[in-house]
N, C-alpha and C. Protein backbone atom coordinates (compact mmCIF):
# COMPACT_ATOMS: atom_id res chain seq x y z
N UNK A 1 0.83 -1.19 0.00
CA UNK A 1 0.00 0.00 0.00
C UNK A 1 0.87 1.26 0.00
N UNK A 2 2.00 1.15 0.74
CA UNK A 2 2.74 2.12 0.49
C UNK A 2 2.66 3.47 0.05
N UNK A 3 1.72 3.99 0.84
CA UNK A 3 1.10 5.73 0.53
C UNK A 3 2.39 6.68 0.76
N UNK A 4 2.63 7.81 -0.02
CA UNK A 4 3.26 8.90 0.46
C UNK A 4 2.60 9.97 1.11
N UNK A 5 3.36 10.07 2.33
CA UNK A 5 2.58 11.51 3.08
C UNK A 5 2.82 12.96 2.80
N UNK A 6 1.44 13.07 2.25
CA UNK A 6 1.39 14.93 1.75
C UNK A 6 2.16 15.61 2.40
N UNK A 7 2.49 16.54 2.00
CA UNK A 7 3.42 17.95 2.37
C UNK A 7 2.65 18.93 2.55
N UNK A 8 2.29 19.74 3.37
CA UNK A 8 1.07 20.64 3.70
C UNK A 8 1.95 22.07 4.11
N UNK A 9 2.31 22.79 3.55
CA UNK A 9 3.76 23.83 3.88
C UNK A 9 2.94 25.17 4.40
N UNK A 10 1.74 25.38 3.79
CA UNK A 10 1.25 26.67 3.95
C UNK A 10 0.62 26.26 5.52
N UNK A 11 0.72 25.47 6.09
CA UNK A 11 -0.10 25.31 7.12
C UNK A 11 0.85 25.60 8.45
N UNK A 12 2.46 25.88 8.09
CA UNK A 12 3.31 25.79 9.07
C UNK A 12 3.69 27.35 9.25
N UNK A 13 3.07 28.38 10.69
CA UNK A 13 3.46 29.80 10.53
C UNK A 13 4.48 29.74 11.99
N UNK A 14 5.10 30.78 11.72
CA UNK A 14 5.64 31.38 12.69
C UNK A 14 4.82 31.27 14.46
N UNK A 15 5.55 31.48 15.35
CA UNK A 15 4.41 31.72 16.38
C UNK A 15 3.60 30.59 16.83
N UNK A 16 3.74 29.33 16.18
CA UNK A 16 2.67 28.47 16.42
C UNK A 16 3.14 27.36 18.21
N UNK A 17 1.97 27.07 18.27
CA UNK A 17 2.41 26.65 19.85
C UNK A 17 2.23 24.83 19.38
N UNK A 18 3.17 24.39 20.34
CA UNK A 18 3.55 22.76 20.03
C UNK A 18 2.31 21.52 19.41
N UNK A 19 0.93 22.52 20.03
CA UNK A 19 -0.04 21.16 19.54
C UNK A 19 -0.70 21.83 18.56
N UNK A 20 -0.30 23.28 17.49
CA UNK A 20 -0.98 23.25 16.08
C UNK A 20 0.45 22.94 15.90
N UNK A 21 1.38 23.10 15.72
CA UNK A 21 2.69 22.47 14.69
C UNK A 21 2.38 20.75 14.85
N UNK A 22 2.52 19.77 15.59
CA UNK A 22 1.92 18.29 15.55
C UNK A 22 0.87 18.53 14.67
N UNK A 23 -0.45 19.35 14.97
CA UNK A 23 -1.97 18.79 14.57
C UNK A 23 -1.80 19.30 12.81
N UNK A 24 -0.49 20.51 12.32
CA UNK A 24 -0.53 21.03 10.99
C UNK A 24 0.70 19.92 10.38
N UNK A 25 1.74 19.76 10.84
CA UNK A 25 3.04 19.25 10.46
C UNK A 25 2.74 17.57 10.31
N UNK A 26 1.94 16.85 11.29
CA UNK A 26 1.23 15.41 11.56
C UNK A 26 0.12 15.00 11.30
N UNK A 27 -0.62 15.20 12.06
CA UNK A 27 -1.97 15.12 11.72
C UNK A 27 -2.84 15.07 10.60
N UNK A 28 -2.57 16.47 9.93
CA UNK A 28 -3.50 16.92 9.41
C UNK A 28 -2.80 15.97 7.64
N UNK A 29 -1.61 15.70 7.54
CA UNK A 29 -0.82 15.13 6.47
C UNK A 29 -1.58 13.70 6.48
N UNK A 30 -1.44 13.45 7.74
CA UNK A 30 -1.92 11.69 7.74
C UNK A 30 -3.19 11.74 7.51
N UNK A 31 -4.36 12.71 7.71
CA UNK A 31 -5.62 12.32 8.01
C UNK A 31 -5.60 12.61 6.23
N UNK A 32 -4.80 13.22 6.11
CA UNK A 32 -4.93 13.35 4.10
C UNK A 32 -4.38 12.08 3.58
N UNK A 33 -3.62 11.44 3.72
CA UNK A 33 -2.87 10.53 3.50
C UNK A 33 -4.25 9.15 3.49
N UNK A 34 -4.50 9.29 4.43
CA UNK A 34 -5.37 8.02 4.88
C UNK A 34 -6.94 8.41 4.46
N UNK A 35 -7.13 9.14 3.13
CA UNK A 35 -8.43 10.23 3.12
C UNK A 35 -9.56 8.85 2.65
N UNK A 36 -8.79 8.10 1.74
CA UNK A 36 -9.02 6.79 0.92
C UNK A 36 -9.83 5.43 2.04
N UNK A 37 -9.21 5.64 2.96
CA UNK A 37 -9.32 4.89 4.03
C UNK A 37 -10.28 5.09 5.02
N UNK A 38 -10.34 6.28 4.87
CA UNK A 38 -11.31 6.50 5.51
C UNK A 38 -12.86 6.93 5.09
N UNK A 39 -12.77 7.18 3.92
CA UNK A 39 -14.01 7.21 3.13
C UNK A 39 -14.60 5.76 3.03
N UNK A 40 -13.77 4.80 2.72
CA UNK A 40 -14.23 3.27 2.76
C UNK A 40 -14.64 3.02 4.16
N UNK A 41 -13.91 3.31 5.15
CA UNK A 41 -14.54 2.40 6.32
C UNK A 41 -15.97 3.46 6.70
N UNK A 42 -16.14 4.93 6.21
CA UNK A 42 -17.77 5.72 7.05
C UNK A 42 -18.70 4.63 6.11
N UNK A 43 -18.09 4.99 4.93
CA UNK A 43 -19.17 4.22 3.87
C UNK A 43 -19.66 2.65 4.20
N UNK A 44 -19.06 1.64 4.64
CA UNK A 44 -18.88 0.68 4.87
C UNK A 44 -19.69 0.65 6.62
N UNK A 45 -19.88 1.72 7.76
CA UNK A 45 -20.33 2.12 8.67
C UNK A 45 -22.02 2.11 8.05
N UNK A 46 -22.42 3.20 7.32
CA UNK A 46 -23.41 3.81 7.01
C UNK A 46 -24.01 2.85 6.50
N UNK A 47 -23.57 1.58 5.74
CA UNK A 47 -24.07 0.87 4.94
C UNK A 47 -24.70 -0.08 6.14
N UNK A 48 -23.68 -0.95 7.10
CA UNK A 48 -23.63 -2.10 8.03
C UNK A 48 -24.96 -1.50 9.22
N UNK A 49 -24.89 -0.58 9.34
CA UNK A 49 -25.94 0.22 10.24
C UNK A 49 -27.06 0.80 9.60
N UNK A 50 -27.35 0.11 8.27
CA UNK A 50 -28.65 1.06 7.43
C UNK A 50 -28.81 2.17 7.49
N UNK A 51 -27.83 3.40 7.54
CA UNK A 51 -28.38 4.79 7.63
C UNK A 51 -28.35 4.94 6.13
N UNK A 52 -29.47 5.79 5.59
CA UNK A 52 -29.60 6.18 4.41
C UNK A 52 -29.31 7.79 4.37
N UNK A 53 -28.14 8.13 4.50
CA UNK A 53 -27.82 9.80 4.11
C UNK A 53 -28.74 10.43 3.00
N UNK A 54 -28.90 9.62 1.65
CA UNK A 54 -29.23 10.08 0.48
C UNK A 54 -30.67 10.74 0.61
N UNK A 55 -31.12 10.34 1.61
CA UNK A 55 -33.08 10.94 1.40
C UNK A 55 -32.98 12.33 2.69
N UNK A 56 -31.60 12.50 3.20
CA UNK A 56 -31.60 13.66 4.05
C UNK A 56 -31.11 15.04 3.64
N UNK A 57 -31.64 16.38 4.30
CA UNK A 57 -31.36 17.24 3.47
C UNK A 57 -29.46 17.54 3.86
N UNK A 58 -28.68 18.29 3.01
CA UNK A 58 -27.42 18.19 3.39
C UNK A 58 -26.99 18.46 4.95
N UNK A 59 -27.61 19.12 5.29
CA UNK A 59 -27.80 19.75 6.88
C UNK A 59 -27.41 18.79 7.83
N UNK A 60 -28.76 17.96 7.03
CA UNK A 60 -29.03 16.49 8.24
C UNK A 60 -28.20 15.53 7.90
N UNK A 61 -27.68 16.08 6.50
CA UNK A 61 -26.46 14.63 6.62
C UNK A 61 -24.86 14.90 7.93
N UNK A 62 -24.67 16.05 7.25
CA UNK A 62 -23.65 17.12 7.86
C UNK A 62 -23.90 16.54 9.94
N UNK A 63 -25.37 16.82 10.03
CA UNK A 63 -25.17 16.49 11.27
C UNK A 63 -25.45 14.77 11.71
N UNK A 64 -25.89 13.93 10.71
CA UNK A 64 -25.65 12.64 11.28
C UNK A 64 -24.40 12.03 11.35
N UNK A 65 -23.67 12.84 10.02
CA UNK A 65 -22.16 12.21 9.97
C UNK A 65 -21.10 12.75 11.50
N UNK A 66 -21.51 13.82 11.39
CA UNK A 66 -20.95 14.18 13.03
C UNK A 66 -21.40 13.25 14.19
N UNK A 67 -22.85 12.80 14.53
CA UNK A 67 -23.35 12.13 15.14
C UNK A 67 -22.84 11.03 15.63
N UNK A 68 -22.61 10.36 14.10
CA UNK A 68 -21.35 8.95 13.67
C UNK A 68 -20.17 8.72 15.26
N UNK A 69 -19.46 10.00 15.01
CA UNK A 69 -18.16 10.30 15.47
C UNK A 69 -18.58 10.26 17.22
N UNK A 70 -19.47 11.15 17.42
CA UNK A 70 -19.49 11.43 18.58
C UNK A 70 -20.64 10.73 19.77
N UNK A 71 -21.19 9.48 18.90
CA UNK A 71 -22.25 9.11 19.65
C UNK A 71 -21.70 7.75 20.03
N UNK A 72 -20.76 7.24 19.02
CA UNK A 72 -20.15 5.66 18.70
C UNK A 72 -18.76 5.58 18.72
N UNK A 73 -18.65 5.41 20.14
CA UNK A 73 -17.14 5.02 20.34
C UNK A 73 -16.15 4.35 19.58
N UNK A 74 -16.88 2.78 19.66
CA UNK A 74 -16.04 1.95 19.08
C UNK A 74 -15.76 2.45 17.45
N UNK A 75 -16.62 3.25 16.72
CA UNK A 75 -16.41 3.34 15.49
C UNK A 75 -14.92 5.01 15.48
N UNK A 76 -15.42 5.73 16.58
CA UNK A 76 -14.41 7.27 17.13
C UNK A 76 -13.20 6.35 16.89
N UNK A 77 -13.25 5.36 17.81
CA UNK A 77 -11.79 4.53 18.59
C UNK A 77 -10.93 3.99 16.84
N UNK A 78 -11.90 3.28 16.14
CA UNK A 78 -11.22 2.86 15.24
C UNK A 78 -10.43 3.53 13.98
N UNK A 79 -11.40 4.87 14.28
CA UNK A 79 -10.70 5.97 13.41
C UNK A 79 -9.70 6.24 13.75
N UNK A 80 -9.60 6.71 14.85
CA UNK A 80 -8.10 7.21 15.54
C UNK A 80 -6.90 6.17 15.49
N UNK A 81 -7.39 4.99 15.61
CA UNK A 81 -6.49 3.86 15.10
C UNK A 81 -6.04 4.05 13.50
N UNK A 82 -6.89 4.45 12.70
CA UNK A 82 -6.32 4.72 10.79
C UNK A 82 -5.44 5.73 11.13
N UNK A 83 -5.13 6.41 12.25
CA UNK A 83 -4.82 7.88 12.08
C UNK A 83 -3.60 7.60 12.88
N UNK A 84 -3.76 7.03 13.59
CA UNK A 84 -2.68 6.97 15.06
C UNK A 84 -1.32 5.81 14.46
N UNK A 85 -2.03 4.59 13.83
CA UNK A 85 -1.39 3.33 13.05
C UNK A 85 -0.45 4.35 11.89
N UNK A 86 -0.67 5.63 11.37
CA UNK A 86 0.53 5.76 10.28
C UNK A 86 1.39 6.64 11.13
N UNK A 87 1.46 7.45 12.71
CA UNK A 87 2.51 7.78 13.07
C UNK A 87 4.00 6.95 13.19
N UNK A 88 4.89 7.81 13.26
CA UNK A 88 6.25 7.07 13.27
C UNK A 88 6.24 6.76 15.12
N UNK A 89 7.94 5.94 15.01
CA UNK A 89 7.52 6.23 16.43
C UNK A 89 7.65 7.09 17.45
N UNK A 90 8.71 8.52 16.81
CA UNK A 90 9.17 10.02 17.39
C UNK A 90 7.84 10.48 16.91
N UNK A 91 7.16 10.35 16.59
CA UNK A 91 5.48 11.18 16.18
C UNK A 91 4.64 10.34 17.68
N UNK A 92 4.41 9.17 17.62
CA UNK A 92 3.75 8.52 18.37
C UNK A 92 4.28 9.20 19.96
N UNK A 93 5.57 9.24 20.03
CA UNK A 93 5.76 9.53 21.44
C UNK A 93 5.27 10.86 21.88
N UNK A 94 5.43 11.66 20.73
CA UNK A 94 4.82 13.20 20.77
C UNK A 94 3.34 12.85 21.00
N UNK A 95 2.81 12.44 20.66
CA UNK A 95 1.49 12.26 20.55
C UNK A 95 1.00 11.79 22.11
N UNK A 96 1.82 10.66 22.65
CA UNK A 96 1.62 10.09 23.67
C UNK A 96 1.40 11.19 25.32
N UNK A 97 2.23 12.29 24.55
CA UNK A 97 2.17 13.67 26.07
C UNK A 97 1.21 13.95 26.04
N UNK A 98 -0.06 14.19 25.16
CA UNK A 98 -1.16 14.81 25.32
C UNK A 98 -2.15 14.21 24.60
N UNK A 99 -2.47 12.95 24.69
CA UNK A 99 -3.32 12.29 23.70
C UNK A 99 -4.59 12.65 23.70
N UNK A 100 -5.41 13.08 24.99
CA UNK A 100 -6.73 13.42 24.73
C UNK A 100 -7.16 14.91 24.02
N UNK A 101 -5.86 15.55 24.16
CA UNK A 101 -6.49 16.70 23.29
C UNK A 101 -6.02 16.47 21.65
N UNK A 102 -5.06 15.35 21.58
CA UNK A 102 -4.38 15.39 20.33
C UNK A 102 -6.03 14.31 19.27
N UNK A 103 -6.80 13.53 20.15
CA UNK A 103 -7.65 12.77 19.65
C UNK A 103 -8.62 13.46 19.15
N UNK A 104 -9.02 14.95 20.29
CA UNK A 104 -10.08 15.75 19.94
C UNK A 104 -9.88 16.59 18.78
N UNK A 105 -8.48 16.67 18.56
CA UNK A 105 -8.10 17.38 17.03
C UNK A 105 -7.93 16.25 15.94
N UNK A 106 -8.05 14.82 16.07
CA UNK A 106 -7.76 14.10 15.20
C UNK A 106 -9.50 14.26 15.13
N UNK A 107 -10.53 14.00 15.24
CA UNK A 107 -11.35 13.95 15.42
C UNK A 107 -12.80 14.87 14.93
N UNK A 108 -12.46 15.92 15.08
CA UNK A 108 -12.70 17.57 14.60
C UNK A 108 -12.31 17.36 13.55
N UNK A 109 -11.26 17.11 13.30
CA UNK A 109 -10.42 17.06 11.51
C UNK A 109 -11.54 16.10 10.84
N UNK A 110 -11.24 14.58 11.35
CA UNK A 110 -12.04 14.13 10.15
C UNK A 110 -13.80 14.35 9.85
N UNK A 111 -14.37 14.86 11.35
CA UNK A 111 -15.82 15.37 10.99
C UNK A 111 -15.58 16.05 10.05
N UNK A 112 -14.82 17.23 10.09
CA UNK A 112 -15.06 18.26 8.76
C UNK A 112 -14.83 17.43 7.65
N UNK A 113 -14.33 16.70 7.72
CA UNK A 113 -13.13 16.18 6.29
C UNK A 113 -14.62 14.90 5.62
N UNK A 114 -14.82 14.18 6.65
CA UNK A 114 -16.51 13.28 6.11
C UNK A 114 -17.30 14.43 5.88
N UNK A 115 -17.90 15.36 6.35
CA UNK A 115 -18.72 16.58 5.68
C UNK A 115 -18.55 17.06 5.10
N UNK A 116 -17.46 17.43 3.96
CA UNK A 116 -17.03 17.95 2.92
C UNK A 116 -16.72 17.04 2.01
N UNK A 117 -16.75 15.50 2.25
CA UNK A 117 -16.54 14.73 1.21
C UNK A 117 -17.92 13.60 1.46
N UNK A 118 -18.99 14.33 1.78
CA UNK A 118 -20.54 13.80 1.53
C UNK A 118 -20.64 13.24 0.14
N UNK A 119 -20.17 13.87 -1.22
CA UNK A 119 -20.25 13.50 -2.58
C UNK A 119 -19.52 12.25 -2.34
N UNK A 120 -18.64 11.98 -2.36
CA UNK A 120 -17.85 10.53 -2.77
C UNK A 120 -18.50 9.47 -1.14
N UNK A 121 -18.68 9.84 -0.28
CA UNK A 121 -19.45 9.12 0.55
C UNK A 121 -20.65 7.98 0.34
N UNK A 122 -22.09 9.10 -0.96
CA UNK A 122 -22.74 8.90 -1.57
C UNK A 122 -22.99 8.36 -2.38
């Protein structure tokens, strides 16, 4: 499978404090990296659980797909595993100082990232 991880340059400013440089420099590369991966497993979610997005207005999709994330652990948990599984292991240890806020930004990321990619979801 051997993915290369995006380069995201405009996202790195001056001034930035240790958990946006991880969440712009890490994060946000892998959750692109793994975008493929993760469109298969919501889709593959939505399907196994009969939710039908397609008869809702975008709104209500926007907010069931959030719903997804924040109502259903085990499905939260496994995401963060697509996300957490491509750190190195000097990334992982960074990660390891502050994991619950580093999850709530892994997390936030891909809600937006499934709500903006509702079309290929569909």
């Amino acid at each position: 499978m051997n993915k290369e991880r995006p380069v995201l340059p405009d996202l790195i400013k001056e001034h930035m404090s240790a958990l946006e440089l991880f969440q712009n420099q890490t994060l946000r590369p892998v959750i692109k990296m793994q975008h493929g991966l993760l469109i298969s497993a919501f889709k593959s979610y939505i399907a196994k659980r009969k939710i039908d997005l397609s008869t809702l207005t975008t709104q209500k999709q926007r907010s069931k797909t959030k719903a997804v994330f924040v109502k259903d652990i085990n499905y939260k948990n496994l995401t963060l595993g697509m996300i957490i599984g491509a750190f190195s292991a000097d990334e992982f240890t960074h990660y390891s100082t502050n994991p619950s806020e580093y999850n709530k930004r892994i997390i936030q990321i891909v809600i937006q990232r499934m709500q903006d990619s509702l079309a290929e979801v569909l």
